[in-house]
C-alpha atoms as a PDB file:
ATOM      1  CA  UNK A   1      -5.914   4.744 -23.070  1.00  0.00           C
ATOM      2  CA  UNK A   2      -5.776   3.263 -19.648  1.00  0.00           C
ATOM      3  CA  UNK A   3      -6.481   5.420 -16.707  1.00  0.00           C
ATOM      4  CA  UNK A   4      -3.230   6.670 -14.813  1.00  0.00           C
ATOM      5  CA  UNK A   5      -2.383   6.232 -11.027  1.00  0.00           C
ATOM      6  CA  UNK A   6       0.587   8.541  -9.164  1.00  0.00           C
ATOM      7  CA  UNK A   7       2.057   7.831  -6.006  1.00  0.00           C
ATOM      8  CA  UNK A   8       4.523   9.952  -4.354  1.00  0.00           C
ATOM      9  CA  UNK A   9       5.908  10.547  -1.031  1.00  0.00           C
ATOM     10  CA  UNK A  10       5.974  14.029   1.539  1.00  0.00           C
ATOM     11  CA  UNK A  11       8.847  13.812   3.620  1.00  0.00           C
ATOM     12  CA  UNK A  12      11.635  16.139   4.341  1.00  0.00           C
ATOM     13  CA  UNK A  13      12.173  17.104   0.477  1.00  0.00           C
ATOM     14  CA  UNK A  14       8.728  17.992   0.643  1.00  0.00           C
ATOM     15  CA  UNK A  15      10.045  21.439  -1.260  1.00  0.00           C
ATOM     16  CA  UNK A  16      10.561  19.739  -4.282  1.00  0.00           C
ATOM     17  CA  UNK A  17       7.284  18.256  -5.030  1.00  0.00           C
ATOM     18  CA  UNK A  18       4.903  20.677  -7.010  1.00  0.00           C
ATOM     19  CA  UNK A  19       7.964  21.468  -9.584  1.00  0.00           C
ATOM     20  CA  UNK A  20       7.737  17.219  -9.705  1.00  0.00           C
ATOM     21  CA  UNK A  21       4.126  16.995  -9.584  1.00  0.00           C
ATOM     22  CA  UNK A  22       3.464  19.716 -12.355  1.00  0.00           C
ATOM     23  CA  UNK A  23       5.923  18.003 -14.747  1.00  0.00           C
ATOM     24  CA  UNK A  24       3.562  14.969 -15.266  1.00  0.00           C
ATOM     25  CA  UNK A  25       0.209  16.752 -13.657  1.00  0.00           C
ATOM     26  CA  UNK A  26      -1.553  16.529 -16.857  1.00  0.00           C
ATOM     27  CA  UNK A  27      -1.245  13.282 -18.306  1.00  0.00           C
ATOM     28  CA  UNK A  28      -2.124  11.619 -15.533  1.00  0.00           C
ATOM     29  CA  UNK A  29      -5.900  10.585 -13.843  1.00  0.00           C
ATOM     30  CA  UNK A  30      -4.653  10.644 -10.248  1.00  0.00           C
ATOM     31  CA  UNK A  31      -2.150  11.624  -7.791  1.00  0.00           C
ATOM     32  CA  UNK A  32      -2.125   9.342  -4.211  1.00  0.00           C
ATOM     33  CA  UNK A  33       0.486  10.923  -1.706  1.00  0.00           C
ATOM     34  CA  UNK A  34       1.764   9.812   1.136  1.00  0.00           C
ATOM     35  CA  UNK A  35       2.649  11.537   4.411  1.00  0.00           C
ATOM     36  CA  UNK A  36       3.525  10.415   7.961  1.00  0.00           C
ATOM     37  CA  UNK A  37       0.997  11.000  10.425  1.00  0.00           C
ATOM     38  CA  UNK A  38       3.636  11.338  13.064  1.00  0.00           C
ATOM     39  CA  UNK A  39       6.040  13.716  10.558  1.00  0.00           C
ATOM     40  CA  UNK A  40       8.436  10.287  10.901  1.00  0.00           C
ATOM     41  CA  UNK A  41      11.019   9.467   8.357  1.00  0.00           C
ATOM     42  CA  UNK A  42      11.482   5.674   7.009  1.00  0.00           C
ATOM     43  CA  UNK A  43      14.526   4.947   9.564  1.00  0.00           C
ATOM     44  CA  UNK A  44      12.341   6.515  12.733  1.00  0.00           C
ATOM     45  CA  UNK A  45      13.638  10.381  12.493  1.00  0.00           C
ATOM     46  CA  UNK A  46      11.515  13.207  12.939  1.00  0.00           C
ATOM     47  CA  UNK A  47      11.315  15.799  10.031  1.00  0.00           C
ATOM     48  CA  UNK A  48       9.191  19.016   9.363  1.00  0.00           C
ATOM     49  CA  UNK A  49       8.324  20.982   6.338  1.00  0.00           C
ATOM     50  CA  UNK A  50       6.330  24.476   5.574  1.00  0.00           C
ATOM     51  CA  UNK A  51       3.053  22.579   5.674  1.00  0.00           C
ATOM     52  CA  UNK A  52       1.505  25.703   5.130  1.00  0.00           C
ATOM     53  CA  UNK A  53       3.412  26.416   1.646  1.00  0.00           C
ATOM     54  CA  UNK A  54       3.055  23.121   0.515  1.00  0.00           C
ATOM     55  CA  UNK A  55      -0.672  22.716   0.851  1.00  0.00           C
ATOM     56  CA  UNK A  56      -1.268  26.367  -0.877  1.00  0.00           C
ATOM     57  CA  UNK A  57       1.091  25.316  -3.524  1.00  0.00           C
ATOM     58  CA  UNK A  58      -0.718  21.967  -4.516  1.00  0.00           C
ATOM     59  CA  UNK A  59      -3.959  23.581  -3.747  1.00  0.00           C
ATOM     60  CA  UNK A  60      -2.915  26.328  -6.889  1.00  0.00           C
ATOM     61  CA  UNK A  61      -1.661  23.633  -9.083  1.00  0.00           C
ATOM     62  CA  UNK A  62      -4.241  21.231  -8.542  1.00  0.00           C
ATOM     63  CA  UNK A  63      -7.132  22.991 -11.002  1.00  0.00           C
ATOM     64  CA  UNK A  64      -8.544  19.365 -12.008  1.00  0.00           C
ATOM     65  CA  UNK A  65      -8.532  17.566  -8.491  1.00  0.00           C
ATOM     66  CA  UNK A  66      -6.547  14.818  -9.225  1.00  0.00           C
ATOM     67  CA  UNK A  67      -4.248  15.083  -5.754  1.00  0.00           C
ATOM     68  CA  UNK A  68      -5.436  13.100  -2.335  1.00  0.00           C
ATOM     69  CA  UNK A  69      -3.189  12.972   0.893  1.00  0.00           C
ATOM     70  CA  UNK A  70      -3.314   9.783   2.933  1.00  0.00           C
ATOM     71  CA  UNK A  71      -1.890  10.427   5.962  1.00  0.00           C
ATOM     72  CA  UNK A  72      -0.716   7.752   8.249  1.00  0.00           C
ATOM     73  CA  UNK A  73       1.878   5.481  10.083  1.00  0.00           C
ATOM     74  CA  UNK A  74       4.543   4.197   7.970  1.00  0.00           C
ATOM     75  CA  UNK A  75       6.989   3.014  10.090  1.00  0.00           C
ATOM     76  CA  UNK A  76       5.586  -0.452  11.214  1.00  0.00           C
ATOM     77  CA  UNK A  77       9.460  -1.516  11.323  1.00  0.00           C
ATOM     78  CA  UNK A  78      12.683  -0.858  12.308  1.00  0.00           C
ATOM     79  CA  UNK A  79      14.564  -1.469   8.705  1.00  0.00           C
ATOM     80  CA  UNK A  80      14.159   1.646   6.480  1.00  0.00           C
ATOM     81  CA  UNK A  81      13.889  -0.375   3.532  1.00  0.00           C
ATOM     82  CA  UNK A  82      10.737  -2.048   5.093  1.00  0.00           C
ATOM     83  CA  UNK A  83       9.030   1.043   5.673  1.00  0.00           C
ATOM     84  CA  UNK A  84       9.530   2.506   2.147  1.00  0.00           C
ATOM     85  CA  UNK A  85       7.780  -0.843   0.591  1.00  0.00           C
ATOM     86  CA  UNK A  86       5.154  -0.235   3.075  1.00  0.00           C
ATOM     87  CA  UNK A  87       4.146   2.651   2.250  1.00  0.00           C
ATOM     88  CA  UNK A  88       4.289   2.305  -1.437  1.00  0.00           C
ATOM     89  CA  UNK A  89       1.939  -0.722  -1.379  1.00  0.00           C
ATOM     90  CA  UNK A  90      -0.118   1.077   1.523  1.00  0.00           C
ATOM     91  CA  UNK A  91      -0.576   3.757  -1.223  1.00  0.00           C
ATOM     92  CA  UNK A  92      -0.920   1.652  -4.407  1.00  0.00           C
ATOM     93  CA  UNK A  93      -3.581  -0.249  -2.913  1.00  0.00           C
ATOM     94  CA  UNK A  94      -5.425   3.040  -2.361  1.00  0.00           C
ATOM     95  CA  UNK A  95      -4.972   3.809  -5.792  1.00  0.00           C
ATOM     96  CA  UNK A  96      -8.443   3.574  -8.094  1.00  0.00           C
ATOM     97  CA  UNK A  97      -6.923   2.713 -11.166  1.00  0.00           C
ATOM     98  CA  UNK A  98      -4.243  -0.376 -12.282  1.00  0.00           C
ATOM     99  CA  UNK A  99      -1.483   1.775 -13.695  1.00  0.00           C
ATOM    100  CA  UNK A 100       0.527   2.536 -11.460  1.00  0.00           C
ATOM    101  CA  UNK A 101       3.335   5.506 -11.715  1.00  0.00           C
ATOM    102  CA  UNK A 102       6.110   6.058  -8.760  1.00  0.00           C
ATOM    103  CA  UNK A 103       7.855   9.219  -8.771  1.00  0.00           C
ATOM    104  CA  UNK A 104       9.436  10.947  -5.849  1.00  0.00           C
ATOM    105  CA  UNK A 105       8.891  14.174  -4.925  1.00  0.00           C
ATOM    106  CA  UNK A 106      12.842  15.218  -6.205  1.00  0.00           C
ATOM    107  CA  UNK A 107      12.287  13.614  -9.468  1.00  0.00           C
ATOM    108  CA  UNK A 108      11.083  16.024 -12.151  1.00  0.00           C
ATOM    109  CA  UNK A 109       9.899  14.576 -15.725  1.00  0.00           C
ATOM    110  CA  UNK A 110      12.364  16.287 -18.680  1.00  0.00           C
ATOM    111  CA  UNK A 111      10.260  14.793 -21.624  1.00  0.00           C
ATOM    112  CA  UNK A 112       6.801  14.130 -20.291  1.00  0.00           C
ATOM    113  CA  UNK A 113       4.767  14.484 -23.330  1.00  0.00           C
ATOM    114  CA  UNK A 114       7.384  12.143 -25.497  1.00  0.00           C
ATOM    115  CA  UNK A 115       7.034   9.439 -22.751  1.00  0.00           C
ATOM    116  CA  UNK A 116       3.516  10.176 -22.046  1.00  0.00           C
ATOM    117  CA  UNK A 117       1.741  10.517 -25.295  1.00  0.00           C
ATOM    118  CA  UNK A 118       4.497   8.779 -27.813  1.00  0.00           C
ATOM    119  CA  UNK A 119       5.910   5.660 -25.666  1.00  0.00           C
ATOM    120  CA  UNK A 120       2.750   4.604 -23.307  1.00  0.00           C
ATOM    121  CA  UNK A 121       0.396   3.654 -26.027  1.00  0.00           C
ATOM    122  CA  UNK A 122       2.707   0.787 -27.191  1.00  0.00           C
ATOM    123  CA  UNK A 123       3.004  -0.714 -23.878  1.00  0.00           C
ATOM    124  CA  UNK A 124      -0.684  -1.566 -22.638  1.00  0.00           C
ATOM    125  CA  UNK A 125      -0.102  -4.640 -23.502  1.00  0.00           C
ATOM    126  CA  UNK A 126       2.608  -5.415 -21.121  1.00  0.00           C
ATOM    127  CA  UNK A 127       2.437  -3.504 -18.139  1.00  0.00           C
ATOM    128  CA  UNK A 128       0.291  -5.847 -16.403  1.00  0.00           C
ATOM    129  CA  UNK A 129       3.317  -8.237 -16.248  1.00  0.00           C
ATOM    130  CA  UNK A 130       6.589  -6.184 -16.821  1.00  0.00           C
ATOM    131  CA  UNK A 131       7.532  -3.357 -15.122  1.00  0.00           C
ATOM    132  CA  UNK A 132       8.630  -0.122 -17.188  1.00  0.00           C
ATOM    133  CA  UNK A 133      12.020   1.945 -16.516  1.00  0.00           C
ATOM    134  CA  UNK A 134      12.799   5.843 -16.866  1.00  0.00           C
ATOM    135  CA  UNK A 135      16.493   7.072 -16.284  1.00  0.00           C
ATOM    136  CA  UNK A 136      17.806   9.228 -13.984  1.00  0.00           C
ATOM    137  CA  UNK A 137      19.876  12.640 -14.699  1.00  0.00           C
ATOM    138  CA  UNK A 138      21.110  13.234 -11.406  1.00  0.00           C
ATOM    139  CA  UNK A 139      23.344  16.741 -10.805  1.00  0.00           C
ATOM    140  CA  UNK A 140      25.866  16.020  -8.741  1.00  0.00           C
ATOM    141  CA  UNK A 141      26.287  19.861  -6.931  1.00  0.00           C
ATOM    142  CA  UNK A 142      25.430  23.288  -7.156  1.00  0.00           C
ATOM    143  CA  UNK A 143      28.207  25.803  -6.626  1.00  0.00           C
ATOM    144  CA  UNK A 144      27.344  29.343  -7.542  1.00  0.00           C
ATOM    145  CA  UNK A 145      25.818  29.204 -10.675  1.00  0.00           C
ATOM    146  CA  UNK A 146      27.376  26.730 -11.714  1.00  0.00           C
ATOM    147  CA  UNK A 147      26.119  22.638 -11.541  1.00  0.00           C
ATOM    148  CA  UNK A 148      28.866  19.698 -11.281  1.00  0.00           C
ATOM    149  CA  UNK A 149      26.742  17.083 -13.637  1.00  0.00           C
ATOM    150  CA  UNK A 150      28.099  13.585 -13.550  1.00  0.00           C
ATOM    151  CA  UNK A 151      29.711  12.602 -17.011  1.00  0.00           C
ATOM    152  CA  UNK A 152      31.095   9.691 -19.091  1.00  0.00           C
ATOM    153  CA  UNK A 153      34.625   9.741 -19.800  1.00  0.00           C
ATOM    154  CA  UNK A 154      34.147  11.629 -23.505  1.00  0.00           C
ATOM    155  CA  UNK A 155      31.871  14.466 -21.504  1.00  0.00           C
ATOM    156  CA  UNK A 156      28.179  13.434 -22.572  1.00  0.00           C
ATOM    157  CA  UNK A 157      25.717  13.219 -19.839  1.00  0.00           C
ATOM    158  CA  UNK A 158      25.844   9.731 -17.749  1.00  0.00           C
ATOM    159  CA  UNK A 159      22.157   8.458 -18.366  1.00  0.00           C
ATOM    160  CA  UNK A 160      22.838   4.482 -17.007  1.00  0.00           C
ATOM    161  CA  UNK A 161      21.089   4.545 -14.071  1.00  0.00           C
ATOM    162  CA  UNK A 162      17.972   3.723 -14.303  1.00  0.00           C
ATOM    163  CA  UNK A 163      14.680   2.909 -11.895  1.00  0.00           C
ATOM    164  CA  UNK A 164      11.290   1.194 -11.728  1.00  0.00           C
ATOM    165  CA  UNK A 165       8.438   3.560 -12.344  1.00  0.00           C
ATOM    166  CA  UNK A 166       5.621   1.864 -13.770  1.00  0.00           C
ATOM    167  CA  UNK A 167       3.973  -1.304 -12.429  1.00  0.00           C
ATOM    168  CA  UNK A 168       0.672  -3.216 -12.625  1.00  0.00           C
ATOM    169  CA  UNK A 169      -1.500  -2.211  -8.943  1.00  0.00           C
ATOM    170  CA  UNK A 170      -1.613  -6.419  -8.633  1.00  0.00           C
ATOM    171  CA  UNK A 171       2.514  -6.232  -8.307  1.00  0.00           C
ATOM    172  CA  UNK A 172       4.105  -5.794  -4.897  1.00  0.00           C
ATOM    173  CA  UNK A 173       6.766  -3.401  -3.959  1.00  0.00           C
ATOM    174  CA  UNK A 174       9.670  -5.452  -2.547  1.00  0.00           C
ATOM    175  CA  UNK A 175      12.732  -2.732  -2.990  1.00  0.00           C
ATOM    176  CA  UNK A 176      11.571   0.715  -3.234  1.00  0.00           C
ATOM    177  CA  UNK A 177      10.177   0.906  -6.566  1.00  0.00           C
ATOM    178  CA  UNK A 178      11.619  -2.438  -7.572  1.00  0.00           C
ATOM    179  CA  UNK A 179       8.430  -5.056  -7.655  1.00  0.00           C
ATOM    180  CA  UNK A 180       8.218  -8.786  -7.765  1.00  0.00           C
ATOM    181  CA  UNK A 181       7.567  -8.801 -11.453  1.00  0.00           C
ATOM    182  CA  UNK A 182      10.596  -6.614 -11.605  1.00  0.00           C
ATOM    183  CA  UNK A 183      13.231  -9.600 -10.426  1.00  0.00           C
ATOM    184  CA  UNK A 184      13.266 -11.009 -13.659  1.00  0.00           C
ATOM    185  CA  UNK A 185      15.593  -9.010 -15.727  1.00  0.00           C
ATOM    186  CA  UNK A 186      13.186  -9.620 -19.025  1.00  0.00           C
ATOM    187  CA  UNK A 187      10.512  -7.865 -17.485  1.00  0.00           C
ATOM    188  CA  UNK A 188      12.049  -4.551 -16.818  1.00  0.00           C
ATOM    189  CA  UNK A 189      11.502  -2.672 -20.048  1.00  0.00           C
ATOM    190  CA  UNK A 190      13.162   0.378 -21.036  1.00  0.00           C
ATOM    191  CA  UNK A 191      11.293   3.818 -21.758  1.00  0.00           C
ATOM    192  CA  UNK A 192      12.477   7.248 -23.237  1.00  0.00           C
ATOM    193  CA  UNK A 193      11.578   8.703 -19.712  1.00  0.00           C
ATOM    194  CA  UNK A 194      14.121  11.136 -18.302  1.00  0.00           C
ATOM    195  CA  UNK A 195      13.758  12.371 -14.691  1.00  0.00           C
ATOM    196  CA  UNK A 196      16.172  15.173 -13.401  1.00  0.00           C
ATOM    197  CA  UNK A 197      17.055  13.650  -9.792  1.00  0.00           C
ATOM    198  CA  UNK A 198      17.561  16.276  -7.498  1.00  0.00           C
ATOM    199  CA  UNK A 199      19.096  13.570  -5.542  1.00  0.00           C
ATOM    200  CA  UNK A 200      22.497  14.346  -4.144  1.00  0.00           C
ATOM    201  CA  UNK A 201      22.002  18.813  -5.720  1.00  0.00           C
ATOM    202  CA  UNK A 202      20.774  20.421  -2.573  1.00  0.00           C
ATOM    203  CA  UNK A 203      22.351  22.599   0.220  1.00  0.00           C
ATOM    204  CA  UNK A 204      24.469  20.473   2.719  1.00  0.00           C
ATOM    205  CA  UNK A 205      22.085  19.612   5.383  1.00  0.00           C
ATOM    206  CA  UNK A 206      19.911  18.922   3.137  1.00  0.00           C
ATOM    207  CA  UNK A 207      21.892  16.022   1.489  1.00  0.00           C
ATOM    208  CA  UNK A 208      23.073  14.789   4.888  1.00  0.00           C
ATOM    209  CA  UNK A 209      19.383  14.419   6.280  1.00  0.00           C
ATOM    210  CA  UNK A 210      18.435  12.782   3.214  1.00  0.00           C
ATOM    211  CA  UNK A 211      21.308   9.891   3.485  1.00  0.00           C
ATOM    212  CA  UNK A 212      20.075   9.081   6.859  1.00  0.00           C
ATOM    213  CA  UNK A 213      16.177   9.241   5.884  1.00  0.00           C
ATOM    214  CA  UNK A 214      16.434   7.230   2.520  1.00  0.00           C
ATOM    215  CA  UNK A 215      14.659   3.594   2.621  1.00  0.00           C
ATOM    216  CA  UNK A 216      18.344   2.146   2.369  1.00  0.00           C
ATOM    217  CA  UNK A 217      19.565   4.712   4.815  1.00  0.00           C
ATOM    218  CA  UNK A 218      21.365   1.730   7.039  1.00  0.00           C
ATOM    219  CA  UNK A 219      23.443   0.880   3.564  1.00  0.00           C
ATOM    220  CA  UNK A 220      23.870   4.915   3.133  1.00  0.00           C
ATOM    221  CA  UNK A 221      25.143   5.957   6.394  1.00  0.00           C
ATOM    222  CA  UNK A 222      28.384   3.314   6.108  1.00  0.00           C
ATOM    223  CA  UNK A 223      29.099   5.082   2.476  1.00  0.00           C
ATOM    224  CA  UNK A 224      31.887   7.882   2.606  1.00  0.00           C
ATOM    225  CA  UNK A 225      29.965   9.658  -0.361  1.00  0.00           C
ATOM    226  CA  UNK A 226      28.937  12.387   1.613  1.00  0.00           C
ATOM    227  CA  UNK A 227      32.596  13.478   2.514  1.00  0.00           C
ATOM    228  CA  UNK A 228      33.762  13.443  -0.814  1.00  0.00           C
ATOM    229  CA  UNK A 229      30.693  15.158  -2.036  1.00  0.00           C
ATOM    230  CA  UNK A 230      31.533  17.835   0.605  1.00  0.00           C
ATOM    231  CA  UNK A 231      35.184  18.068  -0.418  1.00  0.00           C
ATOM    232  CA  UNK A 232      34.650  19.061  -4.005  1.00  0.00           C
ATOM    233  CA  UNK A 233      34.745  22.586  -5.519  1.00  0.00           C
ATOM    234  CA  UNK A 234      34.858  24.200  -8.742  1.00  0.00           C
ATOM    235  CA  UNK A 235      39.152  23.802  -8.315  1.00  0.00           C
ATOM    236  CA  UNK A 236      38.998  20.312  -7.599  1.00  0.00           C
ATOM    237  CA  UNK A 237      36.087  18.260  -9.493  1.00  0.00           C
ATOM    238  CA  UNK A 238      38.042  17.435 -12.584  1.00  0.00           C
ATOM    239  CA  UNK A 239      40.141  14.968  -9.843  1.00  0.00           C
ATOM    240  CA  UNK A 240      36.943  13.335  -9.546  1.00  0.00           C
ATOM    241  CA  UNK A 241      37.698  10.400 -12.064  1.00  0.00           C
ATOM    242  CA  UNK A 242      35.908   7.233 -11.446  1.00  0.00           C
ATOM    243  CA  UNK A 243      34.845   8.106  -8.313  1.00  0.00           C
ATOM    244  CA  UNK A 244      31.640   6.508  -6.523  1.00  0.00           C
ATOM    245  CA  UNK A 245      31.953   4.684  -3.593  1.00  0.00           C
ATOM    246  CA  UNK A 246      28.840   2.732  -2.844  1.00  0.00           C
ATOM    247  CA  UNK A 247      28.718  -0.229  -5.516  1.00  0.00           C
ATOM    248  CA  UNK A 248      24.997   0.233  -5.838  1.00  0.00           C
ATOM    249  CA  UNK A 249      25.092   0.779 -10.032  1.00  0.00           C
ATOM    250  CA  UNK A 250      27.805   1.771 -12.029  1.00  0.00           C
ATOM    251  CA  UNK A 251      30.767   4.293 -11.158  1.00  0.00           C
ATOM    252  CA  UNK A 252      30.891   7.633 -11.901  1.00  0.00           C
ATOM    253  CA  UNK A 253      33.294   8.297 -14.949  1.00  0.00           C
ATOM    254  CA  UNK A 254      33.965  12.673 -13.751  1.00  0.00           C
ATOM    255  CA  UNK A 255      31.992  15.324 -13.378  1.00  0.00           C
ATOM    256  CA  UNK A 256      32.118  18.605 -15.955  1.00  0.00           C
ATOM    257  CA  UNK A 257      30.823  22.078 -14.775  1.00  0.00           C
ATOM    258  CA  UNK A 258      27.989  23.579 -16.577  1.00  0.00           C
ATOM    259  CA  UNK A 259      25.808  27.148 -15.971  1.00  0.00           C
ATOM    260  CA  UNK A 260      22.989  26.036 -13.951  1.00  0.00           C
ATOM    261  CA  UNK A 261      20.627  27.531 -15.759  1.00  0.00           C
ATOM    262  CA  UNK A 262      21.046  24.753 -19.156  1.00  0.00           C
ATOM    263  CA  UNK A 263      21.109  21.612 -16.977  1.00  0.00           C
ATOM    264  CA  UNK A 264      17.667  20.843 -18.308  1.00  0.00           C
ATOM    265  CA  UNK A 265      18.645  21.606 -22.209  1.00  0.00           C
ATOM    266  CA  UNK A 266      21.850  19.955 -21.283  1.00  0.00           C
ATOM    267  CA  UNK A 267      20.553  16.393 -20.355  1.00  0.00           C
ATOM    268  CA  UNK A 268      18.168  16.663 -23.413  1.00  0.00           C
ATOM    269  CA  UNK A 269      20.436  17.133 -25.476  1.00  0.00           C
ATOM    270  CA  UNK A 270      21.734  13.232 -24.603  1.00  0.00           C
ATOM    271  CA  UNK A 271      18.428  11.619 -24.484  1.00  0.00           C
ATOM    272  CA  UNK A 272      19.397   9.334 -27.728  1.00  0.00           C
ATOM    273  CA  UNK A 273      21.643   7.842 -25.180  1.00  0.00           C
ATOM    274  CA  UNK A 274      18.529   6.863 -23.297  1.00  0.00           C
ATOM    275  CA  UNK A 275      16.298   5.150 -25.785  1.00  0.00           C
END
């Protein structure tokens, strides 16, 4: 099988990488992450994490030495979106081996081994030319023990959002994770992959200083999402019909409350609707 590169990024949701990290940690050959050397998001903010906690907790987790840290400037440029496909090429081309994987530190793998040891094997043969999708699950908010998930209108799990994750290290980033082999539609192909986004679930502050940190933060900040994501509660979310405001992928159909302790059995349960 063909060796495995890993990038990822340490920013300010720097928290949320070894649960990420450990759900793909062993099927992969190497891990490259990225970290400002001036603690400086994509759109020029300053951010801090427990640097201390972070390095004991990949330290611990890291039993086969697959992790390296490059730490440097990554924002050449005043456009966010600039800065993130700078530093994802900065790290690919530090990466020793030709496939490529791009997860984010909030993104953590639901059916690794399925995707891993079932799917990849019938792809070698394309990678070098297509790029490969997973699907997000993204939560939309914790309240109490409970998690507002984002639903289709008959209550199933919304699983049609989807994102570049696996490219060839001779592609170029040009959107985030979206490459240049990526812009033709017929060479994005599909994968059982599901990766619980932890996207918009976190505290308050901790959504608001993601929307203006993001690589498409300028796009974000103009969005009222974050109001209406702060205005629903456990009395109001069923009013939440139809209901996202950016235009960047499809609508929300409602949300449906469920104990926050299934949300992983819960989006498995869907994953036919995936692949």
């Amino acid at each position: 099988m063909i060796k495995k590169s890993v990038i990822s990024l340490i920013s300010y949701d720097a928290e949320y990488l070894p649960d990420s990290i450990k759900s793909y940690y062993d099927y992969v050959d190497e891990i490259v992450l990225g970290l400002d050397k001036n603690r400086m998001s994509w759109s020029k903010n300053s951010f801090s994490f427990d640097e201390s906690k972070l390095w004991s907790e990949l330290s611990n987790l890291d039993g086969d030495g697959k992790i390296t840290v490059i730490e440097e400037d990554f924002c050449k440029s005043d456009k966010p979106i600039e800065n993130d496909n700078y530093e994802r090429n900065f790290l690919k081309s530090n990466c020793t081996h030709d496939w490529i994987f791009s997860f984010d530190a909030d993104e953590e793998l639901l059916n690794a081994r399925e995707f891993f040891v079932e799917f990849l094997p019938l792809t070698k043969d394309y990678y070098k030319s297509s790029d490969i999708l997973m699907t997000w699950a993204t939560p939309f908010k914790q309240i109490d023990d409970k998690i507002l998930v984002i639903c289709d209108t008959d209550g199933t799990a919304f699983l049609s959002e989807t994102q570049g994750v696996i490219t060839h290290k001779n592609n170029t980033f040009t959107w985030a994770r979206w490459t240049d082999a990526s812009q033709d539609p017929h060479k994005r192909i599909l994968s059982p992959l599901i990766a619980l986004h932890w996207s918009l679930c976190r505290k308050d502050e901790a959504l608001y200083k993601k929307i203006h940190n993001i690589g498409h933060s300028d796009i974000a900040e103009k969005d009222p999402f974050y109001q209406i994501w702060t205005e629903c509660t456990l009395e109001n979310y069923e009013t939440y019909v139809n209901f996202k405001t950016s235009g960047m992928g499809p609508q929300w159909p409602k949300l449906r409350a469920i104990d926050s302790n299934q949300i992983k059995n819960f989006y498995l349960s869907f994953k036919d609707k995936v692949y």
